[in-house]
PDB file of N, CA and C in Angstrom:
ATOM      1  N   UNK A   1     102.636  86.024 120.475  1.00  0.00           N
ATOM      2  CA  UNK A   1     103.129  87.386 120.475  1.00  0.00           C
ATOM      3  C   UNK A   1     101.976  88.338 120.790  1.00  0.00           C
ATOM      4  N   UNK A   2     102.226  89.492 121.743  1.00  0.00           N
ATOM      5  CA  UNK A   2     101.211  90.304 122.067  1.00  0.00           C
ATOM      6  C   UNK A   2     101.569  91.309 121.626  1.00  0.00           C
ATOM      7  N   UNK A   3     100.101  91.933 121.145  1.00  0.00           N
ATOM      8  CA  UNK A   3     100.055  93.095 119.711  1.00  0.00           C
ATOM      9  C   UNK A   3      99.367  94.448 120.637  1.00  0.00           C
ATOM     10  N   UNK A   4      99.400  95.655 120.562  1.00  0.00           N
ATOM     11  CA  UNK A   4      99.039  96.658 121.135  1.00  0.00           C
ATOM     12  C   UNK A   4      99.335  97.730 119.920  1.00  0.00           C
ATOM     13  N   UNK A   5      98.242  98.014 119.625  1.00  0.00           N
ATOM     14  CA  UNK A   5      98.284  99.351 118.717  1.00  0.00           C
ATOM     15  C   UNK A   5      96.921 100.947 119.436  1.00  0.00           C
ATOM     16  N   UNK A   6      97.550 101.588 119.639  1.00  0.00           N
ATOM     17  CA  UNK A   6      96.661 102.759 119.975  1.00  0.00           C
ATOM     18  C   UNK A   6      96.187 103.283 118.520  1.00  0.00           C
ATOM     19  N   UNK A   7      94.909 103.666 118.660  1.00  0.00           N
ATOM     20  CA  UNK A   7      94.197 104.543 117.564  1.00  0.00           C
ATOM     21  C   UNK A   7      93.966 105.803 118.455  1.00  0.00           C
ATOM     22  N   UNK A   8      94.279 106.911 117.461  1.00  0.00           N
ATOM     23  CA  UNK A   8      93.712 108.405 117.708  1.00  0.00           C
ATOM     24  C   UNK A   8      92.869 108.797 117.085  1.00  0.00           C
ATOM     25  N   UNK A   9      91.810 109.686 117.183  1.00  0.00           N
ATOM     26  CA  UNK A   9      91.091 109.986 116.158  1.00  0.00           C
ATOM     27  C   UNK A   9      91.513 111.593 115.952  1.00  0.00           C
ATOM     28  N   UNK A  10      91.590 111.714 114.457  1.00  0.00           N
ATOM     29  CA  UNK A  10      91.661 112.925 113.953  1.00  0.00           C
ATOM     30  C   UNK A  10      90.592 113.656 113.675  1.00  0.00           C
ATOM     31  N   UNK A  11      89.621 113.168 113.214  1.00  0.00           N
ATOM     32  CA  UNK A  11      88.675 113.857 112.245  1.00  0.00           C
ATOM     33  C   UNK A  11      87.889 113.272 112.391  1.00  0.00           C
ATOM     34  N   UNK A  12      86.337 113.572 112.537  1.00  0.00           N
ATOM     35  CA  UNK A  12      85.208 113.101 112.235  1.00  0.00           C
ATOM     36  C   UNK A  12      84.210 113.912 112.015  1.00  0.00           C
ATOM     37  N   UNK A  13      82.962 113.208 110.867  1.00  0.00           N
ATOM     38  CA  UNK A  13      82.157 113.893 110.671  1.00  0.00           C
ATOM     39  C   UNK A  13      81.085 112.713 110.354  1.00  0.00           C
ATOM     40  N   UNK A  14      79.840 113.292 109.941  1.00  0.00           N
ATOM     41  CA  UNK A  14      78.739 112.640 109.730  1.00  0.00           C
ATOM     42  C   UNK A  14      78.779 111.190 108.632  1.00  0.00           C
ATOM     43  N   UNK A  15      79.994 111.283 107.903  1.00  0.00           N
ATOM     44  CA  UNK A  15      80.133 110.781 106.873  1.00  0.00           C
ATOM     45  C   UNK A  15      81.399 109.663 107.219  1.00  0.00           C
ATOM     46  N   UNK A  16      82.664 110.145 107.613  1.00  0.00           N
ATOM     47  CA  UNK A  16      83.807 109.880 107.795  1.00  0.00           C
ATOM     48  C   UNK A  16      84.311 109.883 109.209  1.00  0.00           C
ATOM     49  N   UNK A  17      84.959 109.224 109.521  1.00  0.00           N
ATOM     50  CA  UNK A  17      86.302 109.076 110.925  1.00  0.00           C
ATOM     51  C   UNK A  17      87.864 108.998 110.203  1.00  0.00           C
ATOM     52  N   UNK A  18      88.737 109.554 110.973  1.00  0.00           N
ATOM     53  CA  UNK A  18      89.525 109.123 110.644  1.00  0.00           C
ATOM     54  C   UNK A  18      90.755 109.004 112.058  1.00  0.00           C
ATOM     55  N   UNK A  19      91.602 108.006 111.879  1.00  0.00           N
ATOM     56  CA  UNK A  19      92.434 107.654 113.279  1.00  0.00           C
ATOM     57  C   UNK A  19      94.058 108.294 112.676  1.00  0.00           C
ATOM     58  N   UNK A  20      94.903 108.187 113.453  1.00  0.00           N
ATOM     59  CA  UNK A  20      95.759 108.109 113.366  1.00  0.00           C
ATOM     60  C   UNK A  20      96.484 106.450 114.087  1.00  0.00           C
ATOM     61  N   UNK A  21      97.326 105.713 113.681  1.00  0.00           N
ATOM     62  CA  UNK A  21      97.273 104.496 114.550  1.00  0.00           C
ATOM     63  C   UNK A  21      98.928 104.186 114.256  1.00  0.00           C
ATOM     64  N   UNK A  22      99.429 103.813 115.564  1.00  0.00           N
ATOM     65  CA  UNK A  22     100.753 102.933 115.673  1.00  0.00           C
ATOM     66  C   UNK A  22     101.163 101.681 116.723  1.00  0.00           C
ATOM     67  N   UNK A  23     102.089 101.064 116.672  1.00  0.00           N
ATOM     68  CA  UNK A  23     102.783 100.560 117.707  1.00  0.00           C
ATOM     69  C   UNK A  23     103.371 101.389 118.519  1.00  0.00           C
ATOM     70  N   UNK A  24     104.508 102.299 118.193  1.00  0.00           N
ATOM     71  CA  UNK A  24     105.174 102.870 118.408  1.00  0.00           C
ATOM     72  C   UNK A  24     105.252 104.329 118.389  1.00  0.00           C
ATOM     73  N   UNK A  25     105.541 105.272 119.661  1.00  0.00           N
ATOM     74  CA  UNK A  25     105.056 106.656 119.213  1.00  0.00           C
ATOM     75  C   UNK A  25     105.659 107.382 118.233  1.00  0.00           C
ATOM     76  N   UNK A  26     106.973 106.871 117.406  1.00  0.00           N
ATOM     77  CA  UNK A  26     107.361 107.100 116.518  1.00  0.00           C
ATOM     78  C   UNK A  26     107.017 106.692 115.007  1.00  0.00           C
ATOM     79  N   UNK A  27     105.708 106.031 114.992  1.00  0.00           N
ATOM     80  CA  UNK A  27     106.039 105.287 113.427  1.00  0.00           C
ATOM     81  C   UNK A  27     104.557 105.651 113.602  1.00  0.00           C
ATOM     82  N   UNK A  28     103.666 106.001 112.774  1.00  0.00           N
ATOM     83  CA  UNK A  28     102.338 106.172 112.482  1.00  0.00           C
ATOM     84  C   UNK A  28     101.781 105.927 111.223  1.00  0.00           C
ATOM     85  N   UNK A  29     100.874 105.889 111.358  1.00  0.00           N
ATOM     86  CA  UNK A  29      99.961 105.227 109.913  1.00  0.00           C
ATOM     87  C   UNK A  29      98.830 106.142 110.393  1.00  0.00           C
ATOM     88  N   UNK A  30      97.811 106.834 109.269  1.00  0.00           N
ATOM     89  CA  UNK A  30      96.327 107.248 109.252  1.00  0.00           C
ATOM     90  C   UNK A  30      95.524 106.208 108.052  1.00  0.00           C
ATOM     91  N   UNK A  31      94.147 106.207 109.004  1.00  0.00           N
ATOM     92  CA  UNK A  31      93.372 105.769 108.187  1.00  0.00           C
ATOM     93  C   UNK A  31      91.967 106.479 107.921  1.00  0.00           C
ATOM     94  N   UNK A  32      91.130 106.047 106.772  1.00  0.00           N
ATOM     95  CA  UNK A  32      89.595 106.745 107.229  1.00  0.00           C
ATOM     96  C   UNK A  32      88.721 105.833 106.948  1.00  0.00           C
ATOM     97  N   UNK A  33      87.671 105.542 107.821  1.00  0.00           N
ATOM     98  CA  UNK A  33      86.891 104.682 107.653  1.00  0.00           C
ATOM     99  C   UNK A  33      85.249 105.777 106.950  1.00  0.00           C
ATOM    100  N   UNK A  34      84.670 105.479 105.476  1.00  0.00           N
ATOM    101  CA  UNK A  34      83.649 106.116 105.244  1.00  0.00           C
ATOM    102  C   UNK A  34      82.694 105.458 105.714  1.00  0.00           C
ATOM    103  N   UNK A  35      81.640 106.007 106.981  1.00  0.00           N
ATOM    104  CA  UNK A  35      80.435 105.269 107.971  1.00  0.00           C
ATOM    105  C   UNK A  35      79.499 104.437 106.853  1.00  0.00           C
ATOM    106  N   UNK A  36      79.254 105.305 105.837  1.00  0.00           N
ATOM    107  CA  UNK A  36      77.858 105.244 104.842  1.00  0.00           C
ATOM    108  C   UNK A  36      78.690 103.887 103.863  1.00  0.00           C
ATOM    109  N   UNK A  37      79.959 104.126 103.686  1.00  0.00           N
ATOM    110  CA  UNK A  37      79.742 102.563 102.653  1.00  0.00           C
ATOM    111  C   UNK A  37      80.821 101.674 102.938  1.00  0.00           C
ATOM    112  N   UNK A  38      80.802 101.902 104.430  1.00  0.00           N
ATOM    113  CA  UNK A  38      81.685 101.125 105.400  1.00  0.00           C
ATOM    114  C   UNK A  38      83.363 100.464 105.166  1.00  0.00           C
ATOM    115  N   UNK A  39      83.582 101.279 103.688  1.00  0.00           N
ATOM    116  CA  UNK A  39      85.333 101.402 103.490  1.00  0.00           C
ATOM    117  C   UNK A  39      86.066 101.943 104.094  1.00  0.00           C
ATOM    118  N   UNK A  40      87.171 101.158 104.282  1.00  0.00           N
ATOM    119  CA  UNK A  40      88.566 101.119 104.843  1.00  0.00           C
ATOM    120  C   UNK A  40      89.976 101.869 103.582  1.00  0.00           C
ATOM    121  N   UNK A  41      90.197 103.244 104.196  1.00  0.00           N
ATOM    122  CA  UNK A  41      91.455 103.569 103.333  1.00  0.00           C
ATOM    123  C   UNK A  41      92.825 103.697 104.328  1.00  0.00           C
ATOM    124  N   UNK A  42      93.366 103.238 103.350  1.00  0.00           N
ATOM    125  CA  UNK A  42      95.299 103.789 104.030  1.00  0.00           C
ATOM    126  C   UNK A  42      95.734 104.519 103.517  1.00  0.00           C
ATOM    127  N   UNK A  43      95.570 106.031 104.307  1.00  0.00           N
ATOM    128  CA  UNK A  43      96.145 107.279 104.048  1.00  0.00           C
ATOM    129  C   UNK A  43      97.321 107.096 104.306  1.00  0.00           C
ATOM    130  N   UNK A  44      98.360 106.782 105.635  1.00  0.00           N
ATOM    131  CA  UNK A  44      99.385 106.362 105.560  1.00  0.00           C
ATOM    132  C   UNK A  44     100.013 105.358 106.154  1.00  0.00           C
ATOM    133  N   UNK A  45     100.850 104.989 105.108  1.00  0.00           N
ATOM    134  CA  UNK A  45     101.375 103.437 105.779  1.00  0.00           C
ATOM    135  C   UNK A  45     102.847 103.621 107.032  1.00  0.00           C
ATOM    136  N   UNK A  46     102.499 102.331 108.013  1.00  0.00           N
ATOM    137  CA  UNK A  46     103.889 102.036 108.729  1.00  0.00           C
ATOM    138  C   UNK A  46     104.590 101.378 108.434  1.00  0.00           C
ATOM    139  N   UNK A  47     105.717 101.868 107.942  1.00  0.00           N
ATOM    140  CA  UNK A  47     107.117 101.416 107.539  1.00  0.00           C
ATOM    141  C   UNK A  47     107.413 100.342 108.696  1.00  0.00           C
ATOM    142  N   UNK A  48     107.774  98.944 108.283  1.00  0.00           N
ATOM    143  CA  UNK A  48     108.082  98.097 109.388  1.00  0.00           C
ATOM    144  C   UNK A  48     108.524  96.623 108.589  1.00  0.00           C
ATOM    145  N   UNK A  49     109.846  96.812 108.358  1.00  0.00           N
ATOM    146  CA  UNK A  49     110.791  95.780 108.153  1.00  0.00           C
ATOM    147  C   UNK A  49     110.364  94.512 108.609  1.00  0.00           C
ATOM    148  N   UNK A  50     109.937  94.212 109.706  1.00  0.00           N
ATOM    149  CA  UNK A  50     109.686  92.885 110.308  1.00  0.00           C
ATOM    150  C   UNK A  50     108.231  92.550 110.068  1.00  0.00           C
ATOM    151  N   UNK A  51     107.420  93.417 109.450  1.00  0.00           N
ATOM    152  CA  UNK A  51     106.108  92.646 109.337  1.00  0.00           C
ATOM    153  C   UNK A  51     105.360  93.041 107.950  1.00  0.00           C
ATOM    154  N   UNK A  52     104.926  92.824 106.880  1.00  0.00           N
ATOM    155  CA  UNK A  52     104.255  92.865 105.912  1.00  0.00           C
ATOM    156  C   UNK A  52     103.522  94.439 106.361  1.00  0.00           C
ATOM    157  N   UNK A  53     103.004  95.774 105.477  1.00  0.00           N
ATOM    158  CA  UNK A  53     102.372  96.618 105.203  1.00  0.00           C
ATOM    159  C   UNK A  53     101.127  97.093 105.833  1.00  0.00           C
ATOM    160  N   UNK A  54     100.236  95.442 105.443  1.00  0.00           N
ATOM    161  CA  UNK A  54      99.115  95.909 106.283  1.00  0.00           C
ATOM    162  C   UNK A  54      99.007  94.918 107.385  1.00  0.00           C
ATOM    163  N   UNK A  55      99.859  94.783 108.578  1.00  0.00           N
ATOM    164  CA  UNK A  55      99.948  93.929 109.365  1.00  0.00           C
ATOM    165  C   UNK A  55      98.838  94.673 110.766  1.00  0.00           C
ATOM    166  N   UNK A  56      99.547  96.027 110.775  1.00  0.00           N
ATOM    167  CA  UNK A  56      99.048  97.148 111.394  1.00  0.00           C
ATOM    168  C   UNK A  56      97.611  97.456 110.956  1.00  0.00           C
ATOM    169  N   UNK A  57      97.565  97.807 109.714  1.00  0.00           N
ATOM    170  CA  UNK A  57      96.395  98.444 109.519  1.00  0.00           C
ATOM    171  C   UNK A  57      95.282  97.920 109.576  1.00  0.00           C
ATOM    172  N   UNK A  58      95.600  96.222 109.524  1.00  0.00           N
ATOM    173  CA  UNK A  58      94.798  95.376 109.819  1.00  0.00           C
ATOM    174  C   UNK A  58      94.100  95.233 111.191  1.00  0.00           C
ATOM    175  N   UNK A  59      94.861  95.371 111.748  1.00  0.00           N
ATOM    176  CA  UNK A  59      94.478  94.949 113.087  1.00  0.00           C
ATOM    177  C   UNK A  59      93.616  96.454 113.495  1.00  0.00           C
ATOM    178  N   UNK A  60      94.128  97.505 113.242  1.00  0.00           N
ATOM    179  CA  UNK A  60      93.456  98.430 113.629  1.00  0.00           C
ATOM    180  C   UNK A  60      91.574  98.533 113.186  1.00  0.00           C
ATOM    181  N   UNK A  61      91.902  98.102 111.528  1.00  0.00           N
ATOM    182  CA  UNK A  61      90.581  98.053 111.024  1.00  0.00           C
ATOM    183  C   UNK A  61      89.606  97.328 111.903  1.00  0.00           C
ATOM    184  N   UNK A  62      90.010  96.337 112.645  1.00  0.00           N
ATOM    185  CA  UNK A  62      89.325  95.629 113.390  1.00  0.00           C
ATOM    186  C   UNK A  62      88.842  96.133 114.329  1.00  0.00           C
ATOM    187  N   UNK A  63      89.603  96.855 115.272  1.00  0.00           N
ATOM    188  CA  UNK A  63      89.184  97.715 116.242  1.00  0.00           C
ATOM    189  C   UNK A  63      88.166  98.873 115.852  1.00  0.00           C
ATOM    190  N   UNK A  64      87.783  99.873 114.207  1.00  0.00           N
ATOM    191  CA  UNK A  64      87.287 100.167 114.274  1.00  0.00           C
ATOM    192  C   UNK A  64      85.710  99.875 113.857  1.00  0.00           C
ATOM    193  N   UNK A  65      85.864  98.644 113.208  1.00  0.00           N
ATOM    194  CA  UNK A  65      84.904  97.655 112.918  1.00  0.00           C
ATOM    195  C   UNK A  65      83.640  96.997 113.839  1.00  0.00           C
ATOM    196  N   UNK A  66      84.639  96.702 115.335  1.00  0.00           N
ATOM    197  CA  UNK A  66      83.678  96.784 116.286  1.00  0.00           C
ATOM    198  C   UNK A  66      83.136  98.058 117.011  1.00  0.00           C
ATOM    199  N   UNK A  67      84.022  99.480 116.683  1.00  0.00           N
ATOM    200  CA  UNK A  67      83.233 100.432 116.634  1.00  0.00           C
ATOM    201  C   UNK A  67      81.907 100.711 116.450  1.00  0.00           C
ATOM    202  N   UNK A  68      82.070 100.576 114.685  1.00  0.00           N
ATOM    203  CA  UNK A  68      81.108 100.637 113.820  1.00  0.00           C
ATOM    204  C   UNK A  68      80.171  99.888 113.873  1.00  0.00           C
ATOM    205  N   UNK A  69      79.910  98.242 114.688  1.00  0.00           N
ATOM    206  CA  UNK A  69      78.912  97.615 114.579  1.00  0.00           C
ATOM    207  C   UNK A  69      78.727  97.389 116.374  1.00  0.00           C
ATOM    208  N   UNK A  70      79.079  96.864 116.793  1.00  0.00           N
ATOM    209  CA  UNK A  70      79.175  96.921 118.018  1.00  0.00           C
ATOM    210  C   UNK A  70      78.485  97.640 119.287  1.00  0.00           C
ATOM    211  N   UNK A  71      79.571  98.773 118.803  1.00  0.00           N
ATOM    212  CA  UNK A  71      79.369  99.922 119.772  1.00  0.00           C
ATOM    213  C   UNK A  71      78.367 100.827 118.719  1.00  0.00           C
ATOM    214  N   UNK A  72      77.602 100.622 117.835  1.00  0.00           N
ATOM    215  CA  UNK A  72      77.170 101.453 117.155  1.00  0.00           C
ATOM    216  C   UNK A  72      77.116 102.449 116.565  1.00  0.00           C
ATOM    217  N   UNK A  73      78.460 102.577 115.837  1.00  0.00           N
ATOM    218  CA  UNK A  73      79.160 103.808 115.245  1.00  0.00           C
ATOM    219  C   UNK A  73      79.670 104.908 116.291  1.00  0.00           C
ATOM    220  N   UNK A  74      79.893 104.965 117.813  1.00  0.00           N
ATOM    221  CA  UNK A  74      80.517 105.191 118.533  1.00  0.00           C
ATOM    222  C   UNK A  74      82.179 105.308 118.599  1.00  0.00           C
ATOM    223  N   UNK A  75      82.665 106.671 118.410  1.00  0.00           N
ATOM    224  CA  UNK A  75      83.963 106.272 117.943  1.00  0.00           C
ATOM    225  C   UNK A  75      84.423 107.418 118.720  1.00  0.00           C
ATOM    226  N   UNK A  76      85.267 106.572 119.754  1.00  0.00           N
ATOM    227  CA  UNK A  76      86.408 107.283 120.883  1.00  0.00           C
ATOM    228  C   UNK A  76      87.713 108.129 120.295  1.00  0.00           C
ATOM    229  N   UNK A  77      87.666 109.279 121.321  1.00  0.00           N
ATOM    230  CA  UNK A  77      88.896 109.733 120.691  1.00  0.00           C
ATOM    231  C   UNK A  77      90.186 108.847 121.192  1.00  0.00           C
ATOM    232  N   UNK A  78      90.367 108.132 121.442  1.00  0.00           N
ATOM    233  CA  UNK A  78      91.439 107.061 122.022  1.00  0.00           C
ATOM    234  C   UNK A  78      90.517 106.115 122.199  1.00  0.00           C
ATOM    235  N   UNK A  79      91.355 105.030 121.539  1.00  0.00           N
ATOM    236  CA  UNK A  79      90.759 103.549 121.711  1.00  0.00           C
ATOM    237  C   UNK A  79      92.294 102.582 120.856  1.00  0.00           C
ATOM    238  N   UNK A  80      92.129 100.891 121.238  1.00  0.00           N
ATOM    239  CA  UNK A  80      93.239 100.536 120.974  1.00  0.00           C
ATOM    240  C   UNK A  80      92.917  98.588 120.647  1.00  0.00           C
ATOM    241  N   UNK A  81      93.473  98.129 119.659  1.00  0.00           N
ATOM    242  CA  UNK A  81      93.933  97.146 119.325  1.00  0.00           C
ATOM    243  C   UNK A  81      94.338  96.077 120.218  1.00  0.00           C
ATOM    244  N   UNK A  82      94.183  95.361 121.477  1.00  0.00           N
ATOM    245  CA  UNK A  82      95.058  94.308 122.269  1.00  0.00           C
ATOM    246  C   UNK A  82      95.169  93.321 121.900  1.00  0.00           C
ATOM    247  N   UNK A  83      95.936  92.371 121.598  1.00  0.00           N
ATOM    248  CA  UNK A  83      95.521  90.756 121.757  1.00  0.00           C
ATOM    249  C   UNK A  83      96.685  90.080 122.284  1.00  0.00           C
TER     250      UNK A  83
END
């Protein structure tokens, strides 16, 4: 099964990012990643009958994970999830 989630970014600052992220342009979830002690929160969850809670948020975390190490805390205002 092939997965596609877009991340938006809302907010950022020296401290914090935060995305907005879905499948679908109707169903959204936000998250914030804090840079300095590299936690993951779920501001809001996607409602989605067919897949467990953090099915989404998971996958997104990932995407911003290689942000954060990767790309070296480099964080696009659009960027996205494929597999």
């Amino acid at each position: 099964m092939a997965v596609y989630i877009l991340l938006l970014k809302e907010y950022e600052d020296d401290e914090t990012v935060v995305y907005k992220f879905w499948p679908y342009e109707n169903t959204m979830g936000k998250m914030k990643l804090n840079k300095i002690t590299r936690k993951l929160t779920k501001l809001e969850e996607i409602p989605d009958k067919d897949f467990p809670s953090t099915f989404y948020f998971d996958r997104a975390a990932q995407r911003l994970a290689v942000c954060l190490e990767r790309e070296e805390g480099v964080f696009p205002e659009k960027t996205a999830f494929e597999s």
